[in-house]
Protein backbone atom coordinates (compact mmCIF):
# COMPACT_ATOMS: atom_id res chain seq x y z
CA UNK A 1 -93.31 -19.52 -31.50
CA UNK A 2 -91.94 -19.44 -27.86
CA UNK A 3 -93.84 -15.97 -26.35
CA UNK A 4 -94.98 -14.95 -23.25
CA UNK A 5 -96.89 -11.99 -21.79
CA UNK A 6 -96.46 -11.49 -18.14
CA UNK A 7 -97.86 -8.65 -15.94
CA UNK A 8 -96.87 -8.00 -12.67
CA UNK A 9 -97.90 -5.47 -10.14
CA UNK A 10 -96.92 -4.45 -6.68
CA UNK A 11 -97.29 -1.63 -4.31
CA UNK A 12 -93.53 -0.77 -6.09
CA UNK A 13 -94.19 -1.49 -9.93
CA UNK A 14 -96.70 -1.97 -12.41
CA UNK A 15 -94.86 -4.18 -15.39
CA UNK A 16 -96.36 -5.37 -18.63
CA UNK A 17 -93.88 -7.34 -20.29
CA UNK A 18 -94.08 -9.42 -23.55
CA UNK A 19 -90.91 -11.66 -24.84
CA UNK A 20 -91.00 -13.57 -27.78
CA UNK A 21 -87.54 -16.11 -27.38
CA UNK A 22 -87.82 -16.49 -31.76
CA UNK A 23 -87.54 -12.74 -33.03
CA UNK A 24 -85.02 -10.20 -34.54
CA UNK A 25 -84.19 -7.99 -31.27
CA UNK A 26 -86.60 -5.73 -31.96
CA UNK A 27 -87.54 -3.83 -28.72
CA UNK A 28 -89.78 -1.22 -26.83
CA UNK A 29 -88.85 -0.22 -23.53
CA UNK A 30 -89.98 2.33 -20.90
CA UNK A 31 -89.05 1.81 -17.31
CA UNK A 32 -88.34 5.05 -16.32
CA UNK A 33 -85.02 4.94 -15.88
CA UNK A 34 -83.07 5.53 -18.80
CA UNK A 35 -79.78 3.69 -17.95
CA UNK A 36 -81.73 0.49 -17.72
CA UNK A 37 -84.10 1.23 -20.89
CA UNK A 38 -80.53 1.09 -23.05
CA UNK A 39 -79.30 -2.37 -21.09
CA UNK A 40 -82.96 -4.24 -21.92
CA UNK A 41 -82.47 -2.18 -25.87
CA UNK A 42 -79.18 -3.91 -26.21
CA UNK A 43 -79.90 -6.93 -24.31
CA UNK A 44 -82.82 -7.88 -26.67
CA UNK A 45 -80.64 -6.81 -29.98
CA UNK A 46 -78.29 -8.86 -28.98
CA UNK A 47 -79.93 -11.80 -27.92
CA UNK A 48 -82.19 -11.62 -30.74
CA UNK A 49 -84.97 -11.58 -28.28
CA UNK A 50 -88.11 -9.27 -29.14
CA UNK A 51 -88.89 -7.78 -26.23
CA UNK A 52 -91.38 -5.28 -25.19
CA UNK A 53 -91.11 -3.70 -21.32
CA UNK A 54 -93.40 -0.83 -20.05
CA UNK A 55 -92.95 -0.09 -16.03
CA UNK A 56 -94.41 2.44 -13.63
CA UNK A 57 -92.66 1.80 -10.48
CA UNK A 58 -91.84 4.16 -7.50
CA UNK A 59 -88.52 5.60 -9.40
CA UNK A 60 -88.67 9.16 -6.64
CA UNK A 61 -87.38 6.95 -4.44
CA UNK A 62 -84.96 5.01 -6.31
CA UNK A 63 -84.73 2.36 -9.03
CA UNK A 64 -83.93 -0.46 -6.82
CA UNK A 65 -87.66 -1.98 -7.22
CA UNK A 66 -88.19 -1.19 -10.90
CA UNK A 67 -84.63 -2.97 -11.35
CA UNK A 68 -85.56 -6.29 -9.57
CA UNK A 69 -88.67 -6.38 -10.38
CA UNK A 70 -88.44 -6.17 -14.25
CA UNK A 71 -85.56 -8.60 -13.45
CA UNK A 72 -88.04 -10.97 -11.78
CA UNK A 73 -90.85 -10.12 -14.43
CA UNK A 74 -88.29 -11.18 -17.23
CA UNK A 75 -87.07 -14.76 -15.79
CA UNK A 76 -90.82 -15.88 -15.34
CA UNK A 77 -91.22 -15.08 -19.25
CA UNK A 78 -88.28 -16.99 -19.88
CA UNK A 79 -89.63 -19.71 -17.89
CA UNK A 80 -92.73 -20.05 -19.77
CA UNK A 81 -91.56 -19.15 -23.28
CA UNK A 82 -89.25 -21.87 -22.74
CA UNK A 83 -92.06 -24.94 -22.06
CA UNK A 84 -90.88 -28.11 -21.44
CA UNK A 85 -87.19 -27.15 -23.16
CA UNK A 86 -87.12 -30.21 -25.27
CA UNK A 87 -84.75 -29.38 -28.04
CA UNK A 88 -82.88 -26.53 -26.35
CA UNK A 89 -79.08 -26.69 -26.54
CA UNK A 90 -79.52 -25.52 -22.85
CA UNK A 91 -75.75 -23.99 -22.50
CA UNK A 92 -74.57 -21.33 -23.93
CA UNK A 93 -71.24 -19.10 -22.95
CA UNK A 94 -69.81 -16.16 -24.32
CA UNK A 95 -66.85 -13.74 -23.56
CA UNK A 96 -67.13 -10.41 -24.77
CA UNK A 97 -64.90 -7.50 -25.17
CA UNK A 98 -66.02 -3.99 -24.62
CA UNK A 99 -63.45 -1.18 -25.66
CA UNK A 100 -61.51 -1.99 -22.62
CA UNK A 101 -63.64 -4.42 -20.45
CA UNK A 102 -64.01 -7.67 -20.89
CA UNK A 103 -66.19 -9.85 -19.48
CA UNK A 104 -67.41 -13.67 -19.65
CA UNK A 105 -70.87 -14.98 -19.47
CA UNK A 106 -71.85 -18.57 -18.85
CA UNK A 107 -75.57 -20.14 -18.50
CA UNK A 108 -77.25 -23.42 -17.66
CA UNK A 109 -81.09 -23.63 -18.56
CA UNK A 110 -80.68 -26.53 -15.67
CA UNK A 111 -84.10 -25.86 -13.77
CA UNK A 112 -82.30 -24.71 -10.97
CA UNK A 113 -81.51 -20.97 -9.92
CA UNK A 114 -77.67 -20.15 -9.37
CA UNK A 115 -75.90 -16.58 -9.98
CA UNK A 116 -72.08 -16.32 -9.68
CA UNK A 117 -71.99 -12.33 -9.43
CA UNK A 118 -68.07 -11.33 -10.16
CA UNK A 119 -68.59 -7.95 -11.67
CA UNK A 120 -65.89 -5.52 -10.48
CA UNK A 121 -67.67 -2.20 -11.26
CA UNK A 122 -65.35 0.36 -9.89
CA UNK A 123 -67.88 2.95 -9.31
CA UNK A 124 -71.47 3.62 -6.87
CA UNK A 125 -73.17 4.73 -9.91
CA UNK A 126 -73.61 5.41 -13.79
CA UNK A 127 -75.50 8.64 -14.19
CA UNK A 128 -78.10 8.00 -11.67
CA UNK A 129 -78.17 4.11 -11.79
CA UNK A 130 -77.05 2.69 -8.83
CA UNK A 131 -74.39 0.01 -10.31
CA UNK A 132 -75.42 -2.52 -7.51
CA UNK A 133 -78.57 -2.61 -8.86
CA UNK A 134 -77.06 -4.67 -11.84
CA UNK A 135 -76.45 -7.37 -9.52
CA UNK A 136 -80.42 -7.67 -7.75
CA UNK A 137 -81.60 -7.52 -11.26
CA UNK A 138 -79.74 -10.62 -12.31
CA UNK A 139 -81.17 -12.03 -9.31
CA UNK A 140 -84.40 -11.42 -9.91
CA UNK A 141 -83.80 -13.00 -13.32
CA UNK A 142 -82.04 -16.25 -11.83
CA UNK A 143 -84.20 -16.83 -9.65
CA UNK A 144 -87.77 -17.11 -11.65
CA UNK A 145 -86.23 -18.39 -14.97
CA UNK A 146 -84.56 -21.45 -12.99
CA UNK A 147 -81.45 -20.91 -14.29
CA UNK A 148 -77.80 -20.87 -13.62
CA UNK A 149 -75.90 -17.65 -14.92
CA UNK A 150 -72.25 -16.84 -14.03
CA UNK A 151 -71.17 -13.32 -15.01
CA UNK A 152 -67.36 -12.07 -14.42
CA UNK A 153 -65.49 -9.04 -15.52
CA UNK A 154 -62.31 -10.30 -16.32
CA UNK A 155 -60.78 -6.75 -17.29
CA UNK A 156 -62.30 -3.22 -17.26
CA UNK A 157 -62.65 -0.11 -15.73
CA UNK A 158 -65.56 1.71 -17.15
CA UNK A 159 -68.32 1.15 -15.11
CA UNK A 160 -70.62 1.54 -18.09
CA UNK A 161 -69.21 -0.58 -20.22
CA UNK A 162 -68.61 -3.36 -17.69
CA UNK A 163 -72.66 -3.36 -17.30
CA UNK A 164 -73.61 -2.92 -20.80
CA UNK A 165 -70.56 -5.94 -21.63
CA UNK A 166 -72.56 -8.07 -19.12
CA UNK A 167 -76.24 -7.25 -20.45
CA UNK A 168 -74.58 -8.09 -24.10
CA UNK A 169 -72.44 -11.16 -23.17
CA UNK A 170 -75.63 -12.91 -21.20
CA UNK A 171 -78.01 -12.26 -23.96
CA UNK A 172 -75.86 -13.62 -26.46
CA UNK A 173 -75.03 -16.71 -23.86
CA UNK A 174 -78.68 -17.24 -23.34
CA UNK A 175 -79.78 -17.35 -27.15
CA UNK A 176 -76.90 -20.04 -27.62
CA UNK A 177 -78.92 -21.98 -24.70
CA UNK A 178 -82.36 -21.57 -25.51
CA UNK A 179 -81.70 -22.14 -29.12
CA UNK A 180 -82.99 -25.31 -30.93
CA UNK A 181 -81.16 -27.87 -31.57
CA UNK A 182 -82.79 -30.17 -35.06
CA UNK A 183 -81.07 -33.34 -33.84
CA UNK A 184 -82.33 -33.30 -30.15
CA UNK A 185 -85.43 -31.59 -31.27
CA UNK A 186 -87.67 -34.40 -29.43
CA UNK A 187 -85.60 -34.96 -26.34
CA UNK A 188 -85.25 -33.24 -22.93
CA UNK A 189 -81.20 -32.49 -22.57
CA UNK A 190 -80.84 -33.83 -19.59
CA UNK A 191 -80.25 -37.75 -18.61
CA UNK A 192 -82.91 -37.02 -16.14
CA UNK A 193 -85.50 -36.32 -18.46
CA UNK A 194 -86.44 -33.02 -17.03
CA UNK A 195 -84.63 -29.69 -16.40
């Protein structure tokens, strides 16, 4: 099975975090910040991902470091659940409707770290998540799985739903990408030979 177990502590966070790429979207999450709990809840459902997430991080200030740090914490699981990636499909896109938003998800298991951010979230905050944070925990993601994600809204405007669209549509984009595929299962997809 493709797992990892990653821990990751700062003068910010504390995060234990196990993924296992294979599962049934089984989840338990505690970050202290409930918005984001119910984004990595539906994120692993949908995906298919089972994914547990505990995180003490310094949330009387705000959630920016829990946000990008779980984000970070999460791409370096992907990275080394995924192995070598022979056998992966290694794209995977999706566009997914969400009562009135819409939004389109693309992603490249390529090696190389790439976000295209075009999220129109029309307001600062959902309860007391700061929406931007959305965007540096994508980041963090991006940038220690080495891949390339694009993420655009291409209607909405319910904040909420325009997150939780995004946080559905990737995770069902990445399971299309890190899935196996039986014909390629001995080859690198990639003419170079490595992603």
């Amino acid at each position: 099975m493709r797992t990892a177990e990653f821990k990751r502590t700062t003068a910010e966070t504390d995060i234990a975090l196990n993924l296992n790429l294979d599962g049934t979207g089984k989840s338990t999450i505690s970050t202290g910040c409930g918005f984001l709990d119910h984004m990595l809840t539906l994120f692993a459902k949908h995906g298919r991902f089972d994914l547990d997430v505990a995180c003490k991080g310094d949330t009387y200030v705000d959630y920016h470091h829990t946000a990008e740090d779980i984000g970070i914490t999460l791409g370096k699981a992907f990275k080394e659940a995924l192995g070598d990636k022979k056998g992966i499909i290694r794209y995977g896109s999706t566009i997914l409707p969400m009562d009135e938003a819409l939004i389109l998800s693309a992603v490249d298991i390529s090696g190389r770290d790439y976000l295209g951010y075009e999220l129109s979230i029309p307001t600062e905050k959902v309860g007391d998540f700061d929406t931007e944070l959305c965007e540096e925990f994508w980041l963090g993601f991006v940038r220690n799985a080495d891949v390339t994600l694009h993420i655009r809204s291409l209607a909405g405007t319910n904040s909420h739903h325009i997150i939780e669209g995004a946080f559905k549509s990737v995770a069902r984009s990445l399971k299309t990408a890190v899935k196996i595929d039986a014909d390629f299962a001995d080859e690198i997809p990639s003419t170079k030979g490595v992603l």
